[in-house]
PDB file of N, CA and C in Angstrom:
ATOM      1  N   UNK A   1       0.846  -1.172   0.000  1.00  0.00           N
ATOM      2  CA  UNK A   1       0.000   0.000   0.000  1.00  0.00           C
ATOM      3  C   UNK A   1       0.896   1.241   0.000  1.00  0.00           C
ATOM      4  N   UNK A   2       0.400   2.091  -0.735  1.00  0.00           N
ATOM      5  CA  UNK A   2       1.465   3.296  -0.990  1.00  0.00           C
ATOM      6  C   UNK A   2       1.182   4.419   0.471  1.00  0.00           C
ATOM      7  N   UNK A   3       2.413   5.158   0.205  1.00  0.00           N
ATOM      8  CA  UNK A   3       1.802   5.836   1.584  1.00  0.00           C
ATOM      9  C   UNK A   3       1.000   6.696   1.690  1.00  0.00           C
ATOM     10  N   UNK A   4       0.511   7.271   0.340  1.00  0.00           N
ATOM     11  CA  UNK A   4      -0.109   8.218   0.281  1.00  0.00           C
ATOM     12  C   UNK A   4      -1.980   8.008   0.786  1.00  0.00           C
ATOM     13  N   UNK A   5      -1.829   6.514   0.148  1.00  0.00           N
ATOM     14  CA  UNK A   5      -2.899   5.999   0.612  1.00  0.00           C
ATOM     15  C   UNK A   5      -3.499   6.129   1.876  1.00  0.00           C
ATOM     16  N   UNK A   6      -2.225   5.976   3.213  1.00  0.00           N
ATOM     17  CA  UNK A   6      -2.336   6.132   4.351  1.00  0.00           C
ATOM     18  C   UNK A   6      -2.935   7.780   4.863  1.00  0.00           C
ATOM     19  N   UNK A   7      -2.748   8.486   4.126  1.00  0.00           N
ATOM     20  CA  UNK A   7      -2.779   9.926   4.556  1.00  0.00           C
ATOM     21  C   UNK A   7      -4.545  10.052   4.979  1.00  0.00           C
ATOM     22  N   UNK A   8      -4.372  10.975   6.408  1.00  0.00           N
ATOM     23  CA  UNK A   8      -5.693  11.764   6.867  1.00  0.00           C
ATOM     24  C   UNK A   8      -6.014  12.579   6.032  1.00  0.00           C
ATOM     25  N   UNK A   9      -7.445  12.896   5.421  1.00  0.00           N
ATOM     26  CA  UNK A   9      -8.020  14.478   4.939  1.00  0.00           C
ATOM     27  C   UNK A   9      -8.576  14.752   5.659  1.00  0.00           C
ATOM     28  N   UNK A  10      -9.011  16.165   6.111  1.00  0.00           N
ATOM     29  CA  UNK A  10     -10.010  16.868   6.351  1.00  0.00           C
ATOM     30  C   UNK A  10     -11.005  16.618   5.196  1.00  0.00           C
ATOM     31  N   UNK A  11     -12.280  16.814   6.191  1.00  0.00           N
ATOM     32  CA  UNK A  11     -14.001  16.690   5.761  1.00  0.00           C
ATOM     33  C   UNK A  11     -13.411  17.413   4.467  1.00  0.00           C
ATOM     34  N   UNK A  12     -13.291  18.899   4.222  1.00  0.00           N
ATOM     35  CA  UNK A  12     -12.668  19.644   2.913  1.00  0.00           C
ATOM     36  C   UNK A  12     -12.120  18.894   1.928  1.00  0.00           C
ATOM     37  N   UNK A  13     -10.759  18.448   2.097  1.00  0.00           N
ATOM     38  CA  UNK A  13      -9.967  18.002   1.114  1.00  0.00           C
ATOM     39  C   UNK A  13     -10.372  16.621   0.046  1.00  0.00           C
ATOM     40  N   UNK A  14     -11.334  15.958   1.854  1.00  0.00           N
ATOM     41  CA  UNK A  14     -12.022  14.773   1.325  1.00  0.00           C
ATOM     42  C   UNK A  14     -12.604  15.124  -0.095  1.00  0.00           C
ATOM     43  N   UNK A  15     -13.904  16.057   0.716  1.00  0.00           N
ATOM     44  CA  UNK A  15     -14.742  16.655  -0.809  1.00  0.00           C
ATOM     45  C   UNK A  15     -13.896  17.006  -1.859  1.00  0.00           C
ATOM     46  N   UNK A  16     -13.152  17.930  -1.683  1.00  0.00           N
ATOM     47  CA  UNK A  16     -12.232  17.947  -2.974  1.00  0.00           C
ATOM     48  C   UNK A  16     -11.712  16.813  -3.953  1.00  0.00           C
ATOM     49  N   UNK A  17     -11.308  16.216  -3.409  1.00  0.00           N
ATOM     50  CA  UNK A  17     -10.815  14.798  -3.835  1.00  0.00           C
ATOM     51  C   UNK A  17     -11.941  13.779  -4.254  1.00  0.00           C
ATOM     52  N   UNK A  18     -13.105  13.806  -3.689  1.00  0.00           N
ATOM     53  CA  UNK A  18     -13.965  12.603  -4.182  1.00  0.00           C
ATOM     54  C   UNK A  18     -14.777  13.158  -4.879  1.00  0.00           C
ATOM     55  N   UNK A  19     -15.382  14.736  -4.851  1.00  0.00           N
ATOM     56  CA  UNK A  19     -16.304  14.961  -5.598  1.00  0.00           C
ATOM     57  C   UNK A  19     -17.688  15.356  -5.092  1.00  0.00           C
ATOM     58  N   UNK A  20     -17.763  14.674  -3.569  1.00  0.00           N
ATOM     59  CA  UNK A  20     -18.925  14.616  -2.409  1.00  0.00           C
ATOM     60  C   UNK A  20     -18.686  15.722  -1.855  1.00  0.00           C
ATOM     61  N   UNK A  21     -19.714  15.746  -1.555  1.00  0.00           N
ATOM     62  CA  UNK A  21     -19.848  17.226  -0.739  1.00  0.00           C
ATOM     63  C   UNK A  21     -19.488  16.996   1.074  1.00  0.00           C
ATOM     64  N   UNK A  22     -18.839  18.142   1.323  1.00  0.00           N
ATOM     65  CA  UNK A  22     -18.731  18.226   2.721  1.00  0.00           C
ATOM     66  C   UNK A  22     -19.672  17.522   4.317  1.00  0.00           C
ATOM     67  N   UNK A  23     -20.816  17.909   3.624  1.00  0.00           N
ATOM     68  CA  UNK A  23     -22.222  17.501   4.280  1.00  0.00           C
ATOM     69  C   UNK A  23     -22.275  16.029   4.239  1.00  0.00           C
ATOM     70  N   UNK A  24     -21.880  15.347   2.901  1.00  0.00           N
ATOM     71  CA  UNK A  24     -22.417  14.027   2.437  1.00  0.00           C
ATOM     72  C   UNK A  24     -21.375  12.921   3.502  1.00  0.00           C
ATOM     73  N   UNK A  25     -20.435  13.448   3.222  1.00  0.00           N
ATOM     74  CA  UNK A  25     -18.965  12.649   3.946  1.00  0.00           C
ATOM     75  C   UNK A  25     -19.448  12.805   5.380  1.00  0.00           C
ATOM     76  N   UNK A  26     -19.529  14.084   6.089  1.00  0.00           N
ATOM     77  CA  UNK A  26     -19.695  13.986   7.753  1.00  0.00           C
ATOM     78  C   UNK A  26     -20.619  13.125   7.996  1.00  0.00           C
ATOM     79  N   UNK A  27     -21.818  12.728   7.216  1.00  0.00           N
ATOM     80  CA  UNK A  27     -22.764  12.140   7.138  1.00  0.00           C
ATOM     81  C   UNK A  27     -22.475  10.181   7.074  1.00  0.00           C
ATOM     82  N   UNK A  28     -22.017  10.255   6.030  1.00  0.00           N
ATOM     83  CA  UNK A  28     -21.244   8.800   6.058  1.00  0.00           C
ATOM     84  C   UNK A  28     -19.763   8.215   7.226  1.00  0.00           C
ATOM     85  N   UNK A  29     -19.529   9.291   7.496  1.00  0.00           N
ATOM     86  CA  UNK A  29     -18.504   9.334   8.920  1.00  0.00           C
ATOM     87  C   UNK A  29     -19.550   8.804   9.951  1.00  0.00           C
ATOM     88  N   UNK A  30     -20.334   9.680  10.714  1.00  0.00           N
ATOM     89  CA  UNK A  30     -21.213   9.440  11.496  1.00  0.00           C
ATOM     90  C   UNK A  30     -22.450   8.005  11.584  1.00  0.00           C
ATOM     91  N   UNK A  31     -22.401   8.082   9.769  1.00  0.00           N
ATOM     92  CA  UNK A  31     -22.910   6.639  10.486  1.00  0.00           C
ATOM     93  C   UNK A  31     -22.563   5.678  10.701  1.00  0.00           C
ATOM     94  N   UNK A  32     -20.834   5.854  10.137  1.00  0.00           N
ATOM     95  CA  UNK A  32     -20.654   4.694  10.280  1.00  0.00           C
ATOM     96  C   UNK A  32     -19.865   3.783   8.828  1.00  0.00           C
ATOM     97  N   UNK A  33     -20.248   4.557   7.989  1.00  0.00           N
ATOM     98  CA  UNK A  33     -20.086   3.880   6.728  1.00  0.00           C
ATOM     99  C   UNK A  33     -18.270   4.209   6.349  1.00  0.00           C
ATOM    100  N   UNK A  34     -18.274   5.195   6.933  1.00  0.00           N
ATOM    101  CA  UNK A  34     -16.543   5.503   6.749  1.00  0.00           C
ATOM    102  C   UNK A  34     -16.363   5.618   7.703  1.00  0.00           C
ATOM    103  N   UNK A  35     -14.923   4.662   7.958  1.00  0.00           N
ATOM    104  CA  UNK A  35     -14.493   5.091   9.582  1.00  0.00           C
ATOM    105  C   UNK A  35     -13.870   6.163  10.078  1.00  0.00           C
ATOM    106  N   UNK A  36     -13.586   6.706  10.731  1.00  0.00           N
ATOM    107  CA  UNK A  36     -13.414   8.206  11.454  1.00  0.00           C
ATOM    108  C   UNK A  36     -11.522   7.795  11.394  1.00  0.00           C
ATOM    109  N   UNK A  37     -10.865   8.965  11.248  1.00  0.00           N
ATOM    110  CA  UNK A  37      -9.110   8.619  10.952  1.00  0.00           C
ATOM    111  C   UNK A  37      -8.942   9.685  11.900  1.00  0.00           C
ATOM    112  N   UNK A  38     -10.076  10.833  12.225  1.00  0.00           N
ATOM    113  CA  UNK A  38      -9.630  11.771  13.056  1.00  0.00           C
ATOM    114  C   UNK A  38     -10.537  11.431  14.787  1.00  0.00           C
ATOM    115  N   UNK A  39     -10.443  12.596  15.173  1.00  0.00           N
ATOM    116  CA  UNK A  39     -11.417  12.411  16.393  1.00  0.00           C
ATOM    117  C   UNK A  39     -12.456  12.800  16.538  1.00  0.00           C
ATOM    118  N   UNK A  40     -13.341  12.271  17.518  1.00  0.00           N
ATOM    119  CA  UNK A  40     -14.881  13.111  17.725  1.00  0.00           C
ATOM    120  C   UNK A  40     -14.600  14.599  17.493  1.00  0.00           C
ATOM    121  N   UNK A  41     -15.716  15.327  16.912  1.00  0.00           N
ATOM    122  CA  UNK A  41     -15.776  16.703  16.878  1.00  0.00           C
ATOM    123  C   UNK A  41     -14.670  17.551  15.465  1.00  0.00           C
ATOM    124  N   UNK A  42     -13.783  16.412  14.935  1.00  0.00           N
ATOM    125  CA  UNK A  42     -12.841  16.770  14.213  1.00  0.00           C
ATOM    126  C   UNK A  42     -12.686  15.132  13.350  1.00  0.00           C
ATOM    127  N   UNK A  43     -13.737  15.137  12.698  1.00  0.00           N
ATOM    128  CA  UNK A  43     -13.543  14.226  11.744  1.00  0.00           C
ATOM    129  C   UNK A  43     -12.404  13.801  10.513  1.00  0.00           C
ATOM    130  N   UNK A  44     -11.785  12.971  10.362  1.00  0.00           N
ATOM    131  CA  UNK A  44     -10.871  13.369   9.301  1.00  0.00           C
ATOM    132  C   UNK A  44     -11.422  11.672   8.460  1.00  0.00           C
ATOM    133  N   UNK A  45     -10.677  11.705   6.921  1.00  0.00           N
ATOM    134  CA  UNK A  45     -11.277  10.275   6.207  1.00  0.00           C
ATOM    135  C   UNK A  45      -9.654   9.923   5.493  1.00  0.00           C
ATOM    136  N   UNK A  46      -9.298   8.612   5.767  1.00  0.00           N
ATOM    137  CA  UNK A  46      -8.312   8.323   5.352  1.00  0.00           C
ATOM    138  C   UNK A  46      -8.810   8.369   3.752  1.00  0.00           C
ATOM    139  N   UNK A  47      -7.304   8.567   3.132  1.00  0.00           N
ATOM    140  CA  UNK A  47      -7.152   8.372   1.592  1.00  0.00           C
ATOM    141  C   UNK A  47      -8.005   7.490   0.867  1.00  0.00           C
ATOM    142  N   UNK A  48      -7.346   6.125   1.679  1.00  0.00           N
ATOM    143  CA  UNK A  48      -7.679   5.077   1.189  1.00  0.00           C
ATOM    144  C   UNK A  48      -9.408   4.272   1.366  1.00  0.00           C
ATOM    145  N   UNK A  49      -9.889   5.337   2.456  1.00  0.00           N
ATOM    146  CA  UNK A  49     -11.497   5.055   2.272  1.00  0.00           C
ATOM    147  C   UNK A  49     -11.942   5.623   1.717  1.00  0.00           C
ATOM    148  N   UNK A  50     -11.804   6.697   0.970  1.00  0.00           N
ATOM    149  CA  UNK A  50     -12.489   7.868   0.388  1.00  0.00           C
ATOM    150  C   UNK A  50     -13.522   7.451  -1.202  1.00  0.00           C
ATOM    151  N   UNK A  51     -14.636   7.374  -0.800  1.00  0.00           N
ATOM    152  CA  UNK A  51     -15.318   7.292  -1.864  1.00  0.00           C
ATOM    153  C   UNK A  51     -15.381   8.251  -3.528  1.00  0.00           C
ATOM    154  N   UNK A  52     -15.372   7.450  -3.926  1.00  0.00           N
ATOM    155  CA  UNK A  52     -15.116   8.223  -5.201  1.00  0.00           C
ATOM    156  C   UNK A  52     -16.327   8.457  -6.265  1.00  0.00           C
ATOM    157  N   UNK A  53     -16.521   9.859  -6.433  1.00  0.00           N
ATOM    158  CA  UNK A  53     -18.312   9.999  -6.803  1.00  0.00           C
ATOM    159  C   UNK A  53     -17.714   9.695  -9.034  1.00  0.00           C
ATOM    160  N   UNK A  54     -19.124   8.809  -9.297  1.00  0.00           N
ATOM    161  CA  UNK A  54     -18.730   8.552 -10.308  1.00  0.00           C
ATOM    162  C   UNK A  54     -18.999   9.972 -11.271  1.00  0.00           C
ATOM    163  N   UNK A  55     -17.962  10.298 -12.406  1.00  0.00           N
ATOM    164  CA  UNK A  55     -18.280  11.164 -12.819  1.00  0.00           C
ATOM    165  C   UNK A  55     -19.544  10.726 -14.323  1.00  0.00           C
ATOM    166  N   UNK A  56     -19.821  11.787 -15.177  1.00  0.00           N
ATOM    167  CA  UNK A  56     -20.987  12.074 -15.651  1.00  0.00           C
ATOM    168  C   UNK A  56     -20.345  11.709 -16.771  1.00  0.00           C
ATOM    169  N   UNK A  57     -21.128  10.538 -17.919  1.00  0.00           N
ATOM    170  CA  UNK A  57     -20.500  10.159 -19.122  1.00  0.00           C
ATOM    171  C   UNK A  57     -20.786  11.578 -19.859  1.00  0.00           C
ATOM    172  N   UNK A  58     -19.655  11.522 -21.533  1.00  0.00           N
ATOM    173  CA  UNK A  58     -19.790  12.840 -22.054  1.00  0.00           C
ATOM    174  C   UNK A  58     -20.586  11.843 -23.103  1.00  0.00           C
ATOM    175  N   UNK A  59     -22.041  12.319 -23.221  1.00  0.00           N
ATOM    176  CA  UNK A  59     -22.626  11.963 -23.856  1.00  0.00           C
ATOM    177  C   UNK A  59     -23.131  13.194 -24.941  1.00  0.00           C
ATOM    178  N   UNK A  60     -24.099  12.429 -26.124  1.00  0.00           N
ATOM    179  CA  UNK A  60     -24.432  13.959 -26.645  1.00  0.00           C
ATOM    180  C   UNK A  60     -25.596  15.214 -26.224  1.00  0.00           C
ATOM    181  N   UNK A  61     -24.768  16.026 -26.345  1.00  0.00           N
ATOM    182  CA  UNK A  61     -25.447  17.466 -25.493  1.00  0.00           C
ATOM    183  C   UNK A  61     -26.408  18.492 -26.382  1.00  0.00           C
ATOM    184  N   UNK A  62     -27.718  18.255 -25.790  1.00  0.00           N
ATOM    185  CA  UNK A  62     -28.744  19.426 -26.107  1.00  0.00           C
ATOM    186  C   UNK A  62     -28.071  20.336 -26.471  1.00  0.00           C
ATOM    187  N   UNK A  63     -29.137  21.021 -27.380  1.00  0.00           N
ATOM    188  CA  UNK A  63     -28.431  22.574 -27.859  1.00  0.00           C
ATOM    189  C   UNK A  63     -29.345  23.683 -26.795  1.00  0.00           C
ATOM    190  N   UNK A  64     -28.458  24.822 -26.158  1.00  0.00           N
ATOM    191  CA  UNK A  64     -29.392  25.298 -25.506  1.00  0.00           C
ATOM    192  C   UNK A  64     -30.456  26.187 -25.479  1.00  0.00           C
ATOM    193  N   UNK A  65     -31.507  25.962 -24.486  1.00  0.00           N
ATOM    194  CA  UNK A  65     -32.618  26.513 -24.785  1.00  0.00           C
ATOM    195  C   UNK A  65     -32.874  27.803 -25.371  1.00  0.00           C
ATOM    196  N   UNK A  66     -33.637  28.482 -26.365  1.00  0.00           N
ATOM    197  CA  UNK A  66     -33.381  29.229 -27.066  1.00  0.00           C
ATOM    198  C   UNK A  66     -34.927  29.984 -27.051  1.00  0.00           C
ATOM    199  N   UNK A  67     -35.451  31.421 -26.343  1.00  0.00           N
ATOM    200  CA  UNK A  67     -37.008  31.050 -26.120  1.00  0.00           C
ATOM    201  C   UNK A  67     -37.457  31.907 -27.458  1.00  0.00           C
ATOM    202  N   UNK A  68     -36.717  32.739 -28.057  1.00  0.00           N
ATOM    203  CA  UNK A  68     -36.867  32.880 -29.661  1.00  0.00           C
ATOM    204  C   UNK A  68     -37.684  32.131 -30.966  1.00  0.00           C
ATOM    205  N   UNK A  69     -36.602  30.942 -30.708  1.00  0.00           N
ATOM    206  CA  UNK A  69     -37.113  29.700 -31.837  1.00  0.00           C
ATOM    207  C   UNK A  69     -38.212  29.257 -30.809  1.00  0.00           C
ATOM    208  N   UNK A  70     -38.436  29.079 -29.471  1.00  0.00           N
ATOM    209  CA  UNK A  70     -39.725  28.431 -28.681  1.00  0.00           C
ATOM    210  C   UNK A  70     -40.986  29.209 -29.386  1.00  0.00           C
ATOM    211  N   UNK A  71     -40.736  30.358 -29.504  1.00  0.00           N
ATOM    212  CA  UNK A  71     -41.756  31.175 -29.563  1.00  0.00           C
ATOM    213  C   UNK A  71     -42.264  31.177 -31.277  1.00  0.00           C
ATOM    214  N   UNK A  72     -41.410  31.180 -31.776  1.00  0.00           N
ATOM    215  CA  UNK A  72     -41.595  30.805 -33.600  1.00  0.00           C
ATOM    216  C   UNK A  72     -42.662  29.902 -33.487  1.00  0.00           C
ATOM    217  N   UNK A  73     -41.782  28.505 -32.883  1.00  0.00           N
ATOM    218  CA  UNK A  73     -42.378  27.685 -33.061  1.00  0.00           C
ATOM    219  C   UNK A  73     -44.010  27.081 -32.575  1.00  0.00           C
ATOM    220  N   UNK A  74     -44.234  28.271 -31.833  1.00  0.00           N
ATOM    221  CA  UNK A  74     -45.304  27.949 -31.233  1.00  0.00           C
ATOM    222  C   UNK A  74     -46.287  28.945 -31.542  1.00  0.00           C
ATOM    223  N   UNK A  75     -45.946  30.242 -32.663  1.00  0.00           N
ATOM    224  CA  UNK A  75     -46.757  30.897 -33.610  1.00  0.00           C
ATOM    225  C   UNK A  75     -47.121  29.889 -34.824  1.00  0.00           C
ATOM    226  N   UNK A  76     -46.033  28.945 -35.168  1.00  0.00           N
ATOM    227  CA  UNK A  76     -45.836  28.265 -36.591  1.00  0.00           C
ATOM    228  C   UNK A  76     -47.197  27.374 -36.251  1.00  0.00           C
ATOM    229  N   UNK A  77     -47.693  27.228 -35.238  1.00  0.00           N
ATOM    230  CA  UNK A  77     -49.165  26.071 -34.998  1.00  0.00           C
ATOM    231  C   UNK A  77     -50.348  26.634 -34.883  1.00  0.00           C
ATOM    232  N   UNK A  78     -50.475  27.795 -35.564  1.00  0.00           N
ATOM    233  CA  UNK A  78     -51.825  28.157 -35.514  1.00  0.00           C
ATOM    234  C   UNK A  78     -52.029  27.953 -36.830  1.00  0.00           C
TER     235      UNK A  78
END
């Protein structure tokens, strides 16, 4: 195991690193689901538990909403 693996984050860095929000992690600390690397009142999440939020496939992307052409198009039906 590398050592980096070993390393404490703060609730912060966690989020930074996984993608989860601050809230979500203290939350999974507390219940239990990640074990605590720091102490009561000062939570910290080792490296190596740190959940990793999946990111968002690049799929193909809408063109954006445009209320111009909405509005054409919704004269064009009478």
């Amino acid at each position: 195991m590398q050592l980096a693996a070993l390393d404490d984050l703060t609730l912060a860095e966690a989020a930074q690193e996984s993608g989860y929000s601050v809230d979500h992690l203290e939350r999974l600390v507390r219940e239990g689901k990640i074990s605590n690397a720091g102490r009561r009142g000062k939570p910290m999440i080792r490296r190596s538990d740190l959940p990793i939020r999946p990111r968002k496939l690049d799929g193909p992307r809408l063109p954006a909403y445009d209320p111009v052409t909405d509005a054409r198009s919704l004269g064009s039906r009478r």
